[in-house]
PDB file of N, CA and C in Angstrom:
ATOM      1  N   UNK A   1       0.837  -1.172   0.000  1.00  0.00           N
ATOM      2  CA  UNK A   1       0.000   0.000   0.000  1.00  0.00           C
ATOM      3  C   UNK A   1       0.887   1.242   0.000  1.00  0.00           C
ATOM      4  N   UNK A   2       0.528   2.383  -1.109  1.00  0.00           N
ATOM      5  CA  UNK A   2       1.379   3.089  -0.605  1.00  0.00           C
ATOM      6  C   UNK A   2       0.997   4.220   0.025  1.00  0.00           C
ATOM      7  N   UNK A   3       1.714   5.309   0.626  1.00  0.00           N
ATOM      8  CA  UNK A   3       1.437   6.485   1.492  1.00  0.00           C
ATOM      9  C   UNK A   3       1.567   7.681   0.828  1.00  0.00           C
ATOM     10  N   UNK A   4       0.790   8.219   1.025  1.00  0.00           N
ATOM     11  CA  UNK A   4       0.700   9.574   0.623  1.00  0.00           C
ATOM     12  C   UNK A   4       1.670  10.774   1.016  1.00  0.00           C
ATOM     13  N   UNK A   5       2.532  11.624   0.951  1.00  0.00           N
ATOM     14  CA  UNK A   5       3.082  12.426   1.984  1.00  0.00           C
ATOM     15  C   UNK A   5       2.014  13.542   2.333  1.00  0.00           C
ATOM     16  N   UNK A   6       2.029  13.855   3.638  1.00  0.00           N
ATOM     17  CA  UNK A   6       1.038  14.822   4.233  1.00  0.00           C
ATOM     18  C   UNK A   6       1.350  16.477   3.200  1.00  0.00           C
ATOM     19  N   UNK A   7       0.425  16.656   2.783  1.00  0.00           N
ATOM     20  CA  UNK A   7       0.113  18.354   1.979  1.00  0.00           C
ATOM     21  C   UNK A   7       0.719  19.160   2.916  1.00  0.00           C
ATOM     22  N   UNK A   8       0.587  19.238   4.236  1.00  0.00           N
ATOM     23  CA  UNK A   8       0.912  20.384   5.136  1.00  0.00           C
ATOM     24  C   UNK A   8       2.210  19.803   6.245  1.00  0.00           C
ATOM     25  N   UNK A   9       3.316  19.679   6.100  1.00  0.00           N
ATOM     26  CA  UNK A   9       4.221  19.283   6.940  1.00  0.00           C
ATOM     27  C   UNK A   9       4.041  20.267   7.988  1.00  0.00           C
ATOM     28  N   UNK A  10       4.348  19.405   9.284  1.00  0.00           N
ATOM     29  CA  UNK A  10       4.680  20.260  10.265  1.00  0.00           C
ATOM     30  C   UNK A  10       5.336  21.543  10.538  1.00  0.00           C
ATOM     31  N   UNK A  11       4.802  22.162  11.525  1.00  0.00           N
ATOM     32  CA  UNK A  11       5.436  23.361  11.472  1.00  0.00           C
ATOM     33  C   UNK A  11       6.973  23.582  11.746  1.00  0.00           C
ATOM     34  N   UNK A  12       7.690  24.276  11.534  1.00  0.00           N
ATOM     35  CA  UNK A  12       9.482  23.983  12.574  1.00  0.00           C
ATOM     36  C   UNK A  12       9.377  24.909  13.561  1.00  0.00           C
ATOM     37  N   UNK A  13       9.940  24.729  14.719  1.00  0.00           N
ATOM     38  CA  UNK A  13      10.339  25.491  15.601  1.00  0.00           C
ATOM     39  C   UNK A  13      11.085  26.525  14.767  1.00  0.00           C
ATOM     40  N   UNK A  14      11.206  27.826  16.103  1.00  0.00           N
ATOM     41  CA  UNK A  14      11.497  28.875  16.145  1.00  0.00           C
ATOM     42  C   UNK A  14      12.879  28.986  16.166  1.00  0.00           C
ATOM     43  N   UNK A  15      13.487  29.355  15.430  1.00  0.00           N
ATOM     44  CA  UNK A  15      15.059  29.494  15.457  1.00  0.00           C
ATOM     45  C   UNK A  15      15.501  30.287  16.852  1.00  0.00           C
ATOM     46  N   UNK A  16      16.592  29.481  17.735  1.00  0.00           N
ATOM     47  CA  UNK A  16      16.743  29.682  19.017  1.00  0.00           C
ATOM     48  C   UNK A  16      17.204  31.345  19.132  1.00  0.00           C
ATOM     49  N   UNK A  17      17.643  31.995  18.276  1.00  0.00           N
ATOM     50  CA  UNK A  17      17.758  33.223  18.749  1.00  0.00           C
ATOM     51  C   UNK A  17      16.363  33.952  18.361  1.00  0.00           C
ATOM     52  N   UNK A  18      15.715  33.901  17.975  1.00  0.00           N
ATOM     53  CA  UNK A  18      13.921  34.330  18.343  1.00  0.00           C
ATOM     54  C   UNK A  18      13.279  33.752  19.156  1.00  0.00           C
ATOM     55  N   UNK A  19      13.789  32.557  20.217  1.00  0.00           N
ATOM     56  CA  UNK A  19      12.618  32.040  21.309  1.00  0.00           C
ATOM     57  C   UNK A  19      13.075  33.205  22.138  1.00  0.00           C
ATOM     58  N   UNK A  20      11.808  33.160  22.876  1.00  0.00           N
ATOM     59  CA  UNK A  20      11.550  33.904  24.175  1.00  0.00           C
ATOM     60  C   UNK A  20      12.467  32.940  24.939  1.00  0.00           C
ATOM     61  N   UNK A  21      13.024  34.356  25.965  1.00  0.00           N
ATOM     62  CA  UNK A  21      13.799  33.682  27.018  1.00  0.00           C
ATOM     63  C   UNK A  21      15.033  33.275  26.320  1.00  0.00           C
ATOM     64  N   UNK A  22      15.341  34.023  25.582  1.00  0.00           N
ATOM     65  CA  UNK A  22      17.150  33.965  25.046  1.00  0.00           C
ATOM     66  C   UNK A  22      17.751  35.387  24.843  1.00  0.00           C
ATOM     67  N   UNK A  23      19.106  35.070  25.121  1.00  0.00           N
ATOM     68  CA  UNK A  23      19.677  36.197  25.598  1.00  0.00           C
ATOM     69  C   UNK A  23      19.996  37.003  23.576  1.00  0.00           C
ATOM     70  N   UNK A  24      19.298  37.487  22.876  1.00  0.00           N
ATOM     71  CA  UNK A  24      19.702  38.215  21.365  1.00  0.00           C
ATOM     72  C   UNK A  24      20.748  39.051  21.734  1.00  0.00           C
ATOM     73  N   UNK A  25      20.954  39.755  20.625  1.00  0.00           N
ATOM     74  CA  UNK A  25      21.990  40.529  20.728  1.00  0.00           C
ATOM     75  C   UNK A  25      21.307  42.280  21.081  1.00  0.00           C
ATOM     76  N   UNK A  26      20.233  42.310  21.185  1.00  0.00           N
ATOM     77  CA  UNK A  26      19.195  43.160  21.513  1.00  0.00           C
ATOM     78  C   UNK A  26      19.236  43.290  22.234  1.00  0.00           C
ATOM     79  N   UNK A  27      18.330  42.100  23.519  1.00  0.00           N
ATOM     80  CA  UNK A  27      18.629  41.948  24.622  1.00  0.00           C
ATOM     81  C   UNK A  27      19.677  42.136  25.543  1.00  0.00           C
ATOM     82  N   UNK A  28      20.892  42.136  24.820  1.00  0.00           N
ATOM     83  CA  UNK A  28      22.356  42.167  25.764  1.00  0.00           C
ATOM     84  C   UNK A  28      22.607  43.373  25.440  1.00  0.00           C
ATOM     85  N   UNK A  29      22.347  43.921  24.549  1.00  0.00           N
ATOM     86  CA  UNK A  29      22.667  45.849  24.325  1.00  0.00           C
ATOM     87  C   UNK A  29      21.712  46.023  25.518  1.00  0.00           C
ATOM     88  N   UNK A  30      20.408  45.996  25.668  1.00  0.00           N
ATOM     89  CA  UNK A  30      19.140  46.751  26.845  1.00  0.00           C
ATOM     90  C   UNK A  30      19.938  46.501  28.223  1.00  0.00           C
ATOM     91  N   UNK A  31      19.919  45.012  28.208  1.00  0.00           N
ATOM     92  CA  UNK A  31      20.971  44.776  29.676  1.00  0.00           C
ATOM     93  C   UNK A  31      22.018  45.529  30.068  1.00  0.00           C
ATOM     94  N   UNK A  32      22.832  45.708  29.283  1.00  0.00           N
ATOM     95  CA  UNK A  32      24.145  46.604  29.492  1.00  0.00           C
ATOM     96  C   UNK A  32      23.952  48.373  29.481  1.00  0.00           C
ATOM     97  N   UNK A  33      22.881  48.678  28.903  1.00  0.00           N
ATOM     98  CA  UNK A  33      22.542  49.715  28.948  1.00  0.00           C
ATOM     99  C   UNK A  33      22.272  50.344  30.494  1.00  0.00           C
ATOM    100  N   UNK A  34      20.619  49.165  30.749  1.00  0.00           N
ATOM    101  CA  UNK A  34      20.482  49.292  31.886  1.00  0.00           C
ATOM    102  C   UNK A  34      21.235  49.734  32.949  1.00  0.00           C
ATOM    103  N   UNK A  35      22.323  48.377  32.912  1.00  0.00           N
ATOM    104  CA  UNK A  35      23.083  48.490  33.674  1.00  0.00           C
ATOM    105  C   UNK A  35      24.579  49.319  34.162  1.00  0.00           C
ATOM    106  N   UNK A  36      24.365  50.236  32.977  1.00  0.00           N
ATOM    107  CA  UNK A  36      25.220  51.384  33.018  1.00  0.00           C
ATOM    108  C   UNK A  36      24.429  52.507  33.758  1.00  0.00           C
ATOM    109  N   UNK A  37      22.859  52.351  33.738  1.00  0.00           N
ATOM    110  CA  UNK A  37      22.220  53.294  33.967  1.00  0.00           C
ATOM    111  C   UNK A  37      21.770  52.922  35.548  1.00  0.00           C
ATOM    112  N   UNK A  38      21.697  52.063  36.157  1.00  0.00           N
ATOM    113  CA  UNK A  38      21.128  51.301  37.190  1.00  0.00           C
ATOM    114  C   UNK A  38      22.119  50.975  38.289  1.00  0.00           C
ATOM    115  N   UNK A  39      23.558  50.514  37.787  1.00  0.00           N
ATOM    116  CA  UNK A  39      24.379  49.583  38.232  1.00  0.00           C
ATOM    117  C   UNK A  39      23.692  48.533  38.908  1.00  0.00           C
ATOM    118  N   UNK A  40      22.820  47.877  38.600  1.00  0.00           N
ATOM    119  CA  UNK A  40      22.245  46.615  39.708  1.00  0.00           C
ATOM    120  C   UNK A  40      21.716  45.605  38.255  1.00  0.00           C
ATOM    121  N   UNK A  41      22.100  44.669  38.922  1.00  0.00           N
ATOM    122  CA  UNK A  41      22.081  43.525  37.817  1.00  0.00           C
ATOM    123  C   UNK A  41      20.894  42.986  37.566  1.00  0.00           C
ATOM    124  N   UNK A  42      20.289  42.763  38.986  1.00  0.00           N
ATOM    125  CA  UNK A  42      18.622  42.307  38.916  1.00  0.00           C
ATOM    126  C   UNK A  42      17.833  43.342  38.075  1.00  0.00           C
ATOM    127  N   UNK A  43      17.679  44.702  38.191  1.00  0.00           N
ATOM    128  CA  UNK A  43      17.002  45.328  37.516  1.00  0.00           C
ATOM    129  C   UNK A  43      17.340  45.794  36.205  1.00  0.00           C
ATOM    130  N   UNK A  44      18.554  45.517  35.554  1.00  0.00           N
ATOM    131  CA  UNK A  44      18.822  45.418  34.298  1.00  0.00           C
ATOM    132  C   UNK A  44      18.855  44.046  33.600  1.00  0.00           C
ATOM    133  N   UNK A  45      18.749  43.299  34.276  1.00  0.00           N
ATOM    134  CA  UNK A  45      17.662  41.769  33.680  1.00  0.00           C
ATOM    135  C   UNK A  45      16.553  42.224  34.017  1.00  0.00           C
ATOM    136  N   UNK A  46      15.745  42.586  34.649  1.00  0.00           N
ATOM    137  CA  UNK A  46      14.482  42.911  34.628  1.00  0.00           C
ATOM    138  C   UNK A  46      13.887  43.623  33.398  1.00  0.00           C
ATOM    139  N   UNK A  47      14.808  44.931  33.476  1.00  0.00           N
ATOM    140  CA  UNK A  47      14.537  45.414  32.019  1.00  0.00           C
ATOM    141  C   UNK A  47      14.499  44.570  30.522  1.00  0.00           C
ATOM    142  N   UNK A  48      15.553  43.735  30.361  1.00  0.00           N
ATOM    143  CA  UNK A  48      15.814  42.965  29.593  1.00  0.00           C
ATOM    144  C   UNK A  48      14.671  42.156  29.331  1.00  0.00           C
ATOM    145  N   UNK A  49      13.820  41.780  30.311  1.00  0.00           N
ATOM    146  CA  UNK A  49      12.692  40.458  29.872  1.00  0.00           C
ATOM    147  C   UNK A  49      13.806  39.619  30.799  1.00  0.00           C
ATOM    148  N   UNK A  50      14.792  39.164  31.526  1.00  0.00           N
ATOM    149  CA  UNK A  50      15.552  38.357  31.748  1.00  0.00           C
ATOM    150  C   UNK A  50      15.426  38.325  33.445  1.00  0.00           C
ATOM    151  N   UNK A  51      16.553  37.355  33.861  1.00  0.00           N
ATOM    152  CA  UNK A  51      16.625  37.027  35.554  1.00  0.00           C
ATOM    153  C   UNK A  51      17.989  37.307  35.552  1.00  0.00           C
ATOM    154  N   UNK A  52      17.903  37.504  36.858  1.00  0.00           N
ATOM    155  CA  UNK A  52      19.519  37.843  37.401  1.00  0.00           C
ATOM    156  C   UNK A  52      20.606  36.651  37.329  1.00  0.00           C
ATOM    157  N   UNK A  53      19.570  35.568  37.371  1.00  0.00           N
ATOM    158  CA  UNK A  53      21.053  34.039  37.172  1.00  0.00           C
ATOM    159  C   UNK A  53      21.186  33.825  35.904  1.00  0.00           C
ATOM    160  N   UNK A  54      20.046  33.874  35.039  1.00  0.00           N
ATOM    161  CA  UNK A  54      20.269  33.978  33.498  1.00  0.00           C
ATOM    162  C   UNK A  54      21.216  35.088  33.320  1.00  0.00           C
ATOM    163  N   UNK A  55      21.464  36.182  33.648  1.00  0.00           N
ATOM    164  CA  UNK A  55      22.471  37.014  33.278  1.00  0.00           C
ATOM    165  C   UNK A  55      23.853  36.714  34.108  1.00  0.00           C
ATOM    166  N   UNK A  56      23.754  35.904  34.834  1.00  0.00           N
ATOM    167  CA  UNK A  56      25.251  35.776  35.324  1.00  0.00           C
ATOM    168  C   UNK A  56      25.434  34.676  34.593  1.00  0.00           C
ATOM    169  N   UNK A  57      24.960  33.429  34.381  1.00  0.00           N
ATOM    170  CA  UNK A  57      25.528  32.664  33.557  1.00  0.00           C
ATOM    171  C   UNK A  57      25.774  33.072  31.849  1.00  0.00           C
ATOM    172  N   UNK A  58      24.864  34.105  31.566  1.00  0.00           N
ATOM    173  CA  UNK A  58      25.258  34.163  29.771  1.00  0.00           C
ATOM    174  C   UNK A  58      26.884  34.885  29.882  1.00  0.00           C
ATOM    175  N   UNK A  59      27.324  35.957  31.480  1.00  0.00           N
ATOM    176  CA  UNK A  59      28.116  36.319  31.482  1.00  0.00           C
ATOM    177  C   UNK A  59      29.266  35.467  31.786  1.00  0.00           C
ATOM    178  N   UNK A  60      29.342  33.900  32.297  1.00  0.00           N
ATOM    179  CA  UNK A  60      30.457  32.992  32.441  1.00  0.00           C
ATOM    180  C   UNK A  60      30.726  32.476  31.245  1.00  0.00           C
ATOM    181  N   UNK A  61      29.292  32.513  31.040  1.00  0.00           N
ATOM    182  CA  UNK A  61      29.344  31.558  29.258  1.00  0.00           C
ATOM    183  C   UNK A  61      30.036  32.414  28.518  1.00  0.00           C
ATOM    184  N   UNK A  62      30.099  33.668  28.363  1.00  0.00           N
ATOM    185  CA  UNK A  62      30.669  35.031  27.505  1.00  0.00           C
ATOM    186  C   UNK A  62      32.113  35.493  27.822  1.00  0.00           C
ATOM    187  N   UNK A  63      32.485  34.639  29.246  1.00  0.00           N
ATOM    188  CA  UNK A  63      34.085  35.606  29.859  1.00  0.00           C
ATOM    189  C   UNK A  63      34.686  35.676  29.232  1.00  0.00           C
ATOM    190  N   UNK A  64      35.642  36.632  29.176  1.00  0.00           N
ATOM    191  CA  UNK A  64      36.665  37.408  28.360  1.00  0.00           C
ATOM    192  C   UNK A  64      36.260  38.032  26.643  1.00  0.00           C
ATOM    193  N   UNK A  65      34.972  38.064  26.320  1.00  0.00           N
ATOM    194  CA  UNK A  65      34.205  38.912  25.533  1.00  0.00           C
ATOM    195  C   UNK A  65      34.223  39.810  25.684  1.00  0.00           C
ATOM    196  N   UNK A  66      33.782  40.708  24.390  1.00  0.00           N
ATOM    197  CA  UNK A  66      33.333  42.504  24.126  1.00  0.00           C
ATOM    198  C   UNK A  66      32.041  42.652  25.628  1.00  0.00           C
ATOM    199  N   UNK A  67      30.741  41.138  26.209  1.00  0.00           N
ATOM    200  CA  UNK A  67      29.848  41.704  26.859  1.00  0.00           C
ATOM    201  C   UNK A  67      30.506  41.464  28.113  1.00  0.00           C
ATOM    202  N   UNK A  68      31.224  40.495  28.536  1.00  0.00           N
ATOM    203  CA  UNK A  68      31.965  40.067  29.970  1.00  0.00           C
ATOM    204  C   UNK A  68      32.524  41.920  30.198  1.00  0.00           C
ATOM    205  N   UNK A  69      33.298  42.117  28.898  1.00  0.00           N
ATOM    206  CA  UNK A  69      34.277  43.475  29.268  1.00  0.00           C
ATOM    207  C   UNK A  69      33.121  44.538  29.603  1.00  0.00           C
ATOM    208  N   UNK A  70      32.463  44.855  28.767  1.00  0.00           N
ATOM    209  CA  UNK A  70      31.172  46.071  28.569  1.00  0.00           C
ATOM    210  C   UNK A  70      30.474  45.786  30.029  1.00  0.00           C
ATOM    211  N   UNK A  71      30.116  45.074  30.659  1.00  0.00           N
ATOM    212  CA  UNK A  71      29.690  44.669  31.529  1.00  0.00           C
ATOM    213  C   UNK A  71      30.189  45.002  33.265  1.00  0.00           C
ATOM    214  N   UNK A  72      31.715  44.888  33.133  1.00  0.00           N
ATOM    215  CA  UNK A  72      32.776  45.511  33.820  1.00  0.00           C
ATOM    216  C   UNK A  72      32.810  47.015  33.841  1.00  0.00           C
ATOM    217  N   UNK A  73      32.896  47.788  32.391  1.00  0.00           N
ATOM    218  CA  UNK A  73      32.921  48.519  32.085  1.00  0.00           C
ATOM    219  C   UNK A  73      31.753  49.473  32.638  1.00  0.00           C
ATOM    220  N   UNK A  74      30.749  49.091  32.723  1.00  0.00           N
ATOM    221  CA  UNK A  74      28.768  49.753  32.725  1.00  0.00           C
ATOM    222  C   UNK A  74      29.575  49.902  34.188  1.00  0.00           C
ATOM    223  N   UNK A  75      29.504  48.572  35.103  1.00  0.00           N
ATOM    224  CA  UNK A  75      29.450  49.128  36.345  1.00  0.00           C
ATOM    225  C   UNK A  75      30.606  50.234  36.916  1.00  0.00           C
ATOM    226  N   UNK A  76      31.614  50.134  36.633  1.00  0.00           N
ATOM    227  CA  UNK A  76      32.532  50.879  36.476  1.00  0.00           C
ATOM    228  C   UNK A  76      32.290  52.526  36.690  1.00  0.00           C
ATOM    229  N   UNK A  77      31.696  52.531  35.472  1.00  0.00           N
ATOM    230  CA  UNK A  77      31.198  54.122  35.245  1.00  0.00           C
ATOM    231  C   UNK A  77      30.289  54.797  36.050  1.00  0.00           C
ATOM    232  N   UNK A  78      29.005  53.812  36.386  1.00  0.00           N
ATOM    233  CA  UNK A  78      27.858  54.228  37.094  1.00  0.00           C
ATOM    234  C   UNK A  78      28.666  54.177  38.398  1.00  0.00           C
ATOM    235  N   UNK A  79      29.374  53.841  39.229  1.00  0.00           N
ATOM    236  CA  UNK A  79      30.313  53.616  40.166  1.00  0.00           C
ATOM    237  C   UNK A  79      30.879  55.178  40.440  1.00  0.00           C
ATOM    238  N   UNK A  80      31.594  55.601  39.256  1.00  0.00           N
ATOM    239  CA  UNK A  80      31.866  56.580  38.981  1.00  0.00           C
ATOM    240  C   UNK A  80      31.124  57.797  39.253  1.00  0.00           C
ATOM    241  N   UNK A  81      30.525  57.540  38.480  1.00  0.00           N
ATOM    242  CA  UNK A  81      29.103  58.784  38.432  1.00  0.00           C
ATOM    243  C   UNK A  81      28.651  59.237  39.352  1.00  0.00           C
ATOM    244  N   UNK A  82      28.208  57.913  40.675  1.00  0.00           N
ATOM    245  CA  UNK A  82      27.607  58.092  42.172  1.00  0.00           C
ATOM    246  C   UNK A  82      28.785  58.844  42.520  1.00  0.00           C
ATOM    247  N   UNK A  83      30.293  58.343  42.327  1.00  0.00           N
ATOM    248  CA  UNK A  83      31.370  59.077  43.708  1.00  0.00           C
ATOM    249  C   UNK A  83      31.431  60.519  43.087  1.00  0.00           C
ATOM    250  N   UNK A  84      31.232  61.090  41.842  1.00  0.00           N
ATOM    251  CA  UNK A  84      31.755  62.529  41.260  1.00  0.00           C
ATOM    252  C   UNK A  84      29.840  62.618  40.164  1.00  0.00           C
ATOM    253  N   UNK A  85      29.173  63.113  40.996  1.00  0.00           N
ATOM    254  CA  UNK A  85      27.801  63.356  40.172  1.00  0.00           C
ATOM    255  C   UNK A  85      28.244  64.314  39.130  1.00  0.00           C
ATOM    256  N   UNK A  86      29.309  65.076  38.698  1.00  0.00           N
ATOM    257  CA  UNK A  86      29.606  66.322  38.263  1.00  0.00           C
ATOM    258  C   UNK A  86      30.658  65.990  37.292  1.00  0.00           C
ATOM    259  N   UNK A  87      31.321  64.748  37.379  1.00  0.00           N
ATOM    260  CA  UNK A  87      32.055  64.413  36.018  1.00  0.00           C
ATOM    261  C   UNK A  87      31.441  64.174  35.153  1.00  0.00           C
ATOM    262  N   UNK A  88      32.006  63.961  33.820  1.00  0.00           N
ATOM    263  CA  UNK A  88      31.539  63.892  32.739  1.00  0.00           C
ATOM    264  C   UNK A  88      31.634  62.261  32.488  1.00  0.00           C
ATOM    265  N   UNK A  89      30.225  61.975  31.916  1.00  0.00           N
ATOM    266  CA  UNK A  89      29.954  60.522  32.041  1.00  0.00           C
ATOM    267  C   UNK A  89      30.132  59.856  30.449  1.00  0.00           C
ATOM    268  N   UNK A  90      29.581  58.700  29.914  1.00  0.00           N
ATOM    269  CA  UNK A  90      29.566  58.392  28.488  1.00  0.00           C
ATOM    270  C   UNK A  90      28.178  59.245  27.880  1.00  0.00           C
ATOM    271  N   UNK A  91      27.760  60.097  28.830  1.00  0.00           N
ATOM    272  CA  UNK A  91      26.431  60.807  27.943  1.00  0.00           C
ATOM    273  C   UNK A  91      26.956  62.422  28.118  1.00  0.00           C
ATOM    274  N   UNK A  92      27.841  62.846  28.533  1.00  0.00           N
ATOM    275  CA  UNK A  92      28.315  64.300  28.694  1.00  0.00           C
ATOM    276  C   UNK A  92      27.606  64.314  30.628  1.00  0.00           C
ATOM    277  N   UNK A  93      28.275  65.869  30.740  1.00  0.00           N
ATOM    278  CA  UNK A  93      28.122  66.292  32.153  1.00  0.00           C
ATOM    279  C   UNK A  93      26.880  65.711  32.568  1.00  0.00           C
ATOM    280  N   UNK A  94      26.391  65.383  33.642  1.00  0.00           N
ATOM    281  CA  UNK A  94      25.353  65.284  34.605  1.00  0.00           C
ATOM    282  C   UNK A  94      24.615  66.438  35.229  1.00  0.00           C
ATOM    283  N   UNK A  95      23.706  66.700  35.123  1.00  0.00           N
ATOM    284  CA  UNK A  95      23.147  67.902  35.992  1.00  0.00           C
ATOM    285  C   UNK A  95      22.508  67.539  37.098  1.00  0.00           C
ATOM    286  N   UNK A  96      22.730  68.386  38.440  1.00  0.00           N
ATOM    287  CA  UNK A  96      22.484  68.070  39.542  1.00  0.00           C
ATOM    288  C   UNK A  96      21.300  68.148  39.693  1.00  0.00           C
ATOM    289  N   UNK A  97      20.305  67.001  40.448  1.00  0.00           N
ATOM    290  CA  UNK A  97      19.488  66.956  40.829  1.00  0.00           C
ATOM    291  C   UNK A  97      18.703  68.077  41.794  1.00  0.00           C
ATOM    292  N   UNK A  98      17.813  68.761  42.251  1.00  0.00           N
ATOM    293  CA  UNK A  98      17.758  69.358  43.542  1.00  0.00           C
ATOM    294  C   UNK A  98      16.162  69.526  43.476  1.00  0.00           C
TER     295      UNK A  98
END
């Protein structure tokens, strides 16, 4: 007997950098952003759509990368920023709050 092949093949999954819940290259620009802007890791995965252990592991998985470094770098600055509100940051001077 023979078989027909089905008219409508199955659908394919979603290519893993479009599932939800993966770190794009989108996603890791917002994160790092954040977190230049935030310095706190939880709330720049938050922003992201992401969790704070998902972002520490994409960052072991990533060490010694452009995001491991950028990452160093974000907190660094915002670090910065808190001890001298009045230096000049990666966006120009700061204006004082009051």
């Amino acid at each position: 007997m023979e078989q027909n092949p089905t008219p409508n093949p199955p659908a394919q999954p979603a290519p893993s950098s479009t599932r939800r819940g993966r770190w794009s290259a989108d996603r890791q620009r917002l994160f790092l952003t954040a977190l230049l802007s935030t310095g706190n890791v939880s709330q720049a995965a938050q922003v992201a759509g992401m969790s704070r252990s998902s972002a520490h592991r994409l960052r072991r998985r990533l060490a010694g990368t452009p995001f491991d470094r950028t990452w160093d770098r974000a907190l660094a600055l915002h670090a910065q920023g808190l001890a001298d509100p009045f230096a000049p940051g990666p966006a120009g001077p700061r204006r004082a709050r009051g």
